[in-house]
N, C-alpha and C. Protein backbone atom coordinates (compact mmCIF):
# COMPACT_ATOMS: atom_id res chain seq x y z
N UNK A 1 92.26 112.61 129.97
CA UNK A 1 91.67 112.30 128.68
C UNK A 1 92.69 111.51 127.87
N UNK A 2 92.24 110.52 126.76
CA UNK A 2 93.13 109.87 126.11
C UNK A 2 92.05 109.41 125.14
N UNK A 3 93.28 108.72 123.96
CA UNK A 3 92.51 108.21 122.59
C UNK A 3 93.27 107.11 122.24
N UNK A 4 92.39 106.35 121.59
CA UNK A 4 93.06 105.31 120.75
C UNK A 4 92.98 105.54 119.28
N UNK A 5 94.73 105.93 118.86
CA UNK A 5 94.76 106.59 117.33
C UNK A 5 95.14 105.43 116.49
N UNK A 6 94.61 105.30 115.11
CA UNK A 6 95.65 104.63 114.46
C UNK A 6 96.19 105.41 113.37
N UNK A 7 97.53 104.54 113.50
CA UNK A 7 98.65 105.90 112.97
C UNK A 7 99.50 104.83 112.04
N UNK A 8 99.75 104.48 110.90
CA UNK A 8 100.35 103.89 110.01
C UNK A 8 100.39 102.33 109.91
N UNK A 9 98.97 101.77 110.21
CA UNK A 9 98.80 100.82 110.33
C UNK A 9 98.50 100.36 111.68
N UNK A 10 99.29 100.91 112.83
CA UNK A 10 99.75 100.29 113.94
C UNK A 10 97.84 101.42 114.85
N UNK A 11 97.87 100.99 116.19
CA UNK A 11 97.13 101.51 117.19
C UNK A 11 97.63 102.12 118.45
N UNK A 12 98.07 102.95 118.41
CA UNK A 12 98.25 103.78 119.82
C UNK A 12 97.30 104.48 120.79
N UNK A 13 97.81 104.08 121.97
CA UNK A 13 96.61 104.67 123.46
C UNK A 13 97.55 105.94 123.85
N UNK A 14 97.05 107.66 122.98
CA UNK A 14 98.17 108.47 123.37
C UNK A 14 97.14 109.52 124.77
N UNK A 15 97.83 110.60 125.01
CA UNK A 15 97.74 111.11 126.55
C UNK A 15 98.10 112.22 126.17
N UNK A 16 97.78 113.67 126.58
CA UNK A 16 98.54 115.13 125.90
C UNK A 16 99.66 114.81 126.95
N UNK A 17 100.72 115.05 126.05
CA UNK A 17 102.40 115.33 126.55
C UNK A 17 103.08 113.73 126.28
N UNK A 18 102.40 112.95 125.55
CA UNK A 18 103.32 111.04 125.45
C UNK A 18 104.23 111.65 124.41
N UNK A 19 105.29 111.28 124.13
CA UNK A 19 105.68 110.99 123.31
C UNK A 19 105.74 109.24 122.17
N UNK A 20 106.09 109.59 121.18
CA UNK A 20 105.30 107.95 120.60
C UNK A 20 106.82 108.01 119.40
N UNK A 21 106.56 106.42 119.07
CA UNK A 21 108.06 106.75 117.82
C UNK A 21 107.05 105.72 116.59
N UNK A 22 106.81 106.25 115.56
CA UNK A 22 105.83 106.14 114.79
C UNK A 22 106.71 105.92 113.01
N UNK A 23 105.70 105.60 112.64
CA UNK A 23 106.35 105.23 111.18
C UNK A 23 106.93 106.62 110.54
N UNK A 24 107.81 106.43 109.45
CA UNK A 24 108.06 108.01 109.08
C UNK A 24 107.23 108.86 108.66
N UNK A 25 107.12 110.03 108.81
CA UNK A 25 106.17 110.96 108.62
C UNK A 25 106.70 112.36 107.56
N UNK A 26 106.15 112.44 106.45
CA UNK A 26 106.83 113.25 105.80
C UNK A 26 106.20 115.09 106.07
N UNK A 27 107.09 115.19 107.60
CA UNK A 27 107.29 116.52 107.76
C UNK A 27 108.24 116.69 108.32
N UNK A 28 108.59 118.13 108.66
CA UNK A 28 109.72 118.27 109.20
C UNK A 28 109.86 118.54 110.42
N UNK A 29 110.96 118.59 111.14
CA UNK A 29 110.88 118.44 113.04
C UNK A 29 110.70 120.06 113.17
N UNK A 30 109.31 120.16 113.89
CA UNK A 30 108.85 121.30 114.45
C UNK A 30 107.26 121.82 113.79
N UNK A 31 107.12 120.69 113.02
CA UNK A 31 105.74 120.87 112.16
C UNK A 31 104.79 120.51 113.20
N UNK A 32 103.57 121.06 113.18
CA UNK A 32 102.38 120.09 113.68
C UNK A 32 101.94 118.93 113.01
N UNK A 33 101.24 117.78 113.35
CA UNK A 33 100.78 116.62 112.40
C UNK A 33 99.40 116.62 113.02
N UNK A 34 98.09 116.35 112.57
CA UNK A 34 96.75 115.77 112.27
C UNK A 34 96.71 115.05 112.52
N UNK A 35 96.29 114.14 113.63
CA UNK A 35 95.93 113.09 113.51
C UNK A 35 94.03 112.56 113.40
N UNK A 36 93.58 112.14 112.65
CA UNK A 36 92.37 112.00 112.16
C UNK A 36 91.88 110.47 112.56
N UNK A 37 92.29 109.38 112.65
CA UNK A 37 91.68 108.37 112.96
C UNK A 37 91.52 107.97 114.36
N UNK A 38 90.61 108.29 115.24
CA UNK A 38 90.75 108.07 116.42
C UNK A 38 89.89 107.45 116.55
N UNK A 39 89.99 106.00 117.41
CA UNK A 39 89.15 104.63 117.28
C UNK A 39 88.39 105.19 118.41
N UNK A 40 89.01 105.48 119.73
CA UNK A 40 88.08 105.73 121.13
C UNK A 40 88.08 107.14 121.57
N UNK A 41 87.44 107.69 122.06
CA UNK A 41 87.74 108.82 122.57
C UNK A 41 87.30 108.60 123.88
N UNK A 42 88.33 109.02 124.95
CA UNK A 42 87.76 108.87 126.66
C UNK A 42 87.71 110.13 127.32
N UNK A 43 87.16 110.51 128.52
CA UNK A 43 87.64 111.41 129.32
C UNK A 43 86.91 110.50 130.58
N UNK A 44 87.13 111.39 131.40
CA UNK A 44 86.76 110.76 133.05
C UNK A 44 85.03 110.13 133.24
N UNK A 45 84.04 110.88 132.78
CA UNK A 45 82.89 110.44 132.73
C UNK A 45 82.11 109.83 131.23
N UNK A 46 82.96 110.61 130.31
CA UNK A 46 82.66 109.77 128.89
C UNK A 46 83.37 109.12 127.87
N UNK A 47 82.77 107.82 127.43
CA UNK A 47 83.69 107.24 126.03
C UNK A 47 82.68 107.27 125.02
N UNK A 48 83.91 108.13 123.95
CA UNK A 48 82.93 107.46 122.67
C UNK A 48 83.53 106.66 121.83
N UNK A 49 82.97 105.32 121.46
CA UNK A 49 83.79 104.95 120.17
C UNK A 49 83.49 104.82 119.04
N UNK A 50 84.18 104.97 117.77
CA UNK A 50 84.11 105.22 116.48
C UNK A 50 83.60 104.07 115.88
N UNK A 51 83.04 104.40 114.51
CA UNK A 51 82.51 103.54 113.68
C UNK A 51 82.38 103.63 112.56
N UNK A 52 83.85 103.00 111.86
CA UNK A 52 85.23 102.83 112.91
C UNK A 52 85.46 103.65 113.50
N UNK A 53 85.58 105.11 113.04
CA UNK A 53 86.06 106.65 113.70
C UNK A 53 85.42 107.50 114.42
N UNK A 54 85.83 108.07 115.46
CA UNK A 54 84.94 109.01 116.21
C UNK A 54 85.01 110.18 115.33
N UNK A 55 83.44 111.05 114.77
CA UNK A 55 83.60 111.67 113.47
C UNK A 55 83.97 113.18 114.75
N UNK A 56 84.46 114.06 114.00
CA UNK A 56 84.99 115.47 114.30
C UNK A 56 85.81 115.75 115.66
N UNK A 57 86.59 114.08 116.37
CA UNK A 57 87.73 114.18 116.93
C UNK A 57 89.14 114.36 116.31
N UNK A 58 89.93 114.84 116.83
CA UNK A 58 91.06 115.15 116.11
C UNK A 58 92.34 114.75 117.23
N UNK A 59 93.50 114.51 117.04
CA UNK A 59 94.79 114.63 117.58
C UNK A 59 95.86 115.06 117.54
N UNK A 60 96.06 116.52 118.16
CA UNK A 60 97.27 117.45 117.25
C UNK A 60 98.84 116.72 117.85
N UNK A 61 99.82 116.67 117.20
CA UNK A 61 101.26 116.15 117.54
C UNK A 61 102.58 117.02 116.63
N UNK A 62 103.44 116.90 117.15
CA UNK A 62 104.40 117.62 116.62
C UNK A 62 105.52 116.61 116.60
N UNK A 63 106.22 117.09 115.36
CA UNK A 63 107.43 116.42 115.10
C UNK A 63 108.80 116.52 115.99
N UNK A 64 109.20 115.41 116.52
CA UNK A 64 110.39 116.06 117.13
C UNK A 64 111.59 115.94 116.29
N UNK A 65 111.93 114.32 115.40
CA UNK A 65 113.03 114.20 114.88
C UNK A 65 112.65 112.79 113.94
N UNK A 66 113.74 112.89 113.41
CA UNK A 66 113.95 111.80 112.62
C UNK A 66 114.61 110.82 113.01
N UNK A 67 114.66 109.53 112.81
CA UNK A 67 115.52 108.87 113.23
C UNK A 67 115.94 107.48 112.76
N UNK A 68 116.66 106.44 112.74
CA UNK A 68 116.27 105.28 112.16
C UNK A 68 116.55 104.23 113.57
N UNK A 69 115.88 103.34 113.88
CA UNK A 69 115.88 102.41 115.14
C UNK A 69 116.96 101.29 115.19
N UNK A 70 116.71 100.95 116.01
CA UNK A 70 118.37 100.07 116.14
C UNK A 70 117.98 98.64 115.71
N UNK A 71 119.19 98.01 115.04
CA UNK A 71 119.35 97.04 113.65
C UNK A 71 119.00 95.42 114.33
N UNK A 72 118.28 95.17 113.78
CA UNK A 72 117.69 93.68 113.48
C UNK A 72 118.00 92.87 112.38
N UNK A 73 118.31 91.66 112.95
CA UNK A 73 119.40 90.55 112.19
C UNK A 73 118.23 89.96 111.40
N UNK A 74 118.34 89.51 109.85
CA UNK A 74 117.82 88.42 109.47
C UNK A 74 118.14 87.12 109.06
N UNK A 75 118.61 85.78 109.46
CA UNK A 75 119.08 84.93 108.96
C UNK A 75 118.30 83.50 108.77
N UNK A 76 118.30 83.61 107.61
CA UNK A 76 117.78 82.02 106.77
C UNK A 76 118.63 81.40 106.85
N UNK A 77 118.44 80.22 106.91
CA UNK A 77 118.99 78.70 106.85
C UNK A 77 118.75 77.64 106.37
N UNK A 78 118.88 76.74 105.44
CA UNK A 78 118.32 75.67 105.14
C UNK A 78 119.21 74.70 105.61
N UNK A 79 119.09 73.30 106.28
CA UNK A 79 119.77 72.80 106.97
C UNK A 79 120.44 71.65 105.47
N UNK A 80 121.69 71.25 106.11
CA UNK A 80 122.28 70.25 104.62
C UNK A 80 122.27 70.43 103.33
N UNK A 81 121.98 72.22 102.82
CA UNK A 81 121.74 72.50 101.86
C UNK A 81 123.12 73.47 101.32
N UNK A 82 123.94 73.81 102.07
CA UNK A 82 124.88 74.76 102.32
C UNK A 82 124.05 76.25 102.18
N UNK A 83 122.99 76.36 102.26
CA UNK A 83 121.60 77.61 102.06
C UNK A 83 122.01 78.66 103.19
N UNK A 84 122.84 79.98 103.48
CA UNK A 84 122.69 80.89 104.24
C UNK A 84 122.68 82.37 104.06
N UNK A 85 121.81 83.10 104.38
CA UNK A 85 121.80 84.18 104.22
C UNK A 85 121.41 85.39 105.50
N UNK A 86 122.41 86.34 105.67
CA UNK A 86 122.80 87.35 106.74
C UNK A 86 122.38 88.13 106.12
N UNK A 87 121.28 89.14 106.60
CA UNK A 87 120.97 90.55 106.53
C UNK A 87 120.52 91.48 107.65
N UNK A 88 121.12 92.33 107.60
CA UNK A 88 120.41 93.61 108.90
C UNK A 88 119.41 94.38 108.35
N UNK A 89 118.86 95.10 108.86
CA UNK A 89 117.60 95.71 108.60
C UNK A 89 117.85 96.95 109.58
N UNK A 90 117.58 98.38 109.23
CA UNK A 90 116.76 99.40 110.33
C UNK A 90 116.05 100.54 109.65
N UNK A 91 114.76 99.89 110.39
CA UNK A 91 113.68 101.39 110.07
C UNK A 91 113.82 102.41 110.43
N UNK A 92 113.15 103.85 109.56
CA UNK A 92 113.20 104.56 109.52
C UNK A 92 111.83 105.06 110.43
N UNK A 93 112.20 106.09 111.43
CA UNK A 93 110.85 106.52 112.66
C UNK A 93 110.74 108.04 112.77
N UNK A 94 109.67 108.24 113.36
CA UNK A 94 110.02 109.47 113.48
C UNK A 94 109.16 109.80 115.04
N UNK A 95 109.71 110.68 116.00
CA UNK A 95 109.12 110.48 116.89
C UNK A 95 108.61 111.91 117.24
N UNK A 96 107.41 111.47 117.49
CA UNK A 96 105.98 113.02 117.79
C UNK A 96 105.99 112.85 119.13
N UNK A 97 105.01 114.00 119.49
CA UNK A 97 104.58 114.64 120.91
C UNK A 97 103.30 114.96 120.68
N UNK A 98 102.40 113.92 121.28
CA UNK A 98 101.17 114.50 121.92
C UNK A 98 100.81 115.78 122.30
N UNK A 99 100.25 117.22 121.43
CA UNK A 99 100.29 117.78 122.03
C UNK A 99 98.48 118.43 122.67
N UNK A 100 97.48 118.10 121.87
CA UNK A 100 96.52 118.02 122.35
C UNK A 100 95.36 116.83 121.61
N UNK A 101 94.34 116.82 122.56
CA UNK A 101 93.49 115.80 121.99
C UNK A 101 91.88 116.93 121.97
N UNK A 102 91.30 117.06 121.00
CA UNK A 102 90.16 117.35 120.40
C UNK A 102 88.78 117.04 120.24
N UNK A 103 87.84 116.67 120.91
CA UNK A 103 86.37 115.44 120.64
C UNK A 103 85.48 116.24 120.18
């Protein structure tokens, strides 16, 4: 069985036991999380899909940790302008566990 969730903008195809690294989530590591928007719902002989949402599917996940992802450069340039600018960037994630799926 599997679903297609969307989870902070983004769309994930999760599986009971994936782990996923997801936008931050304000709980703490060892909480359960809800997941409520599930675009598809599959199993071996049936799909349903939502419209948009499959109504009274659910996706339970748990928090494992916090974390922030590894750093990405930004640099502008304007050419003959003496124009430069260096910045790093790293988001903040948090990564769950699939732990069951619901239809």
């Amino acid at each position: 069985m599997y679903a297609i969730v969307e989870f902070g903008g983004k769309q994930y195809r999760v599986q009971p036991g994936d782990t996923l690294k997801v936008e931050l989530v304000h709980a703490e590591p060892g909480e359960k999380v809800n997941l409520e928007k599930i675009l598809i719902l599959a199993d071996d002989q049936d799909v349903k899909i939502g419209e948009p949402y499959v109504q009274g599917a659910s996706v339970e996940a748990s928090v494992l940790k916090h974390a922030k992802d590894d750093k990405i450069l930004v640099f502008k340039y304007k050419s003959k302008k003496n124009y430069r600018r260096f910045r790093g960037h790293r988001q903040n994630y948090t990564e769950i566990k699939i732990e069951s799926i619901r239809g």
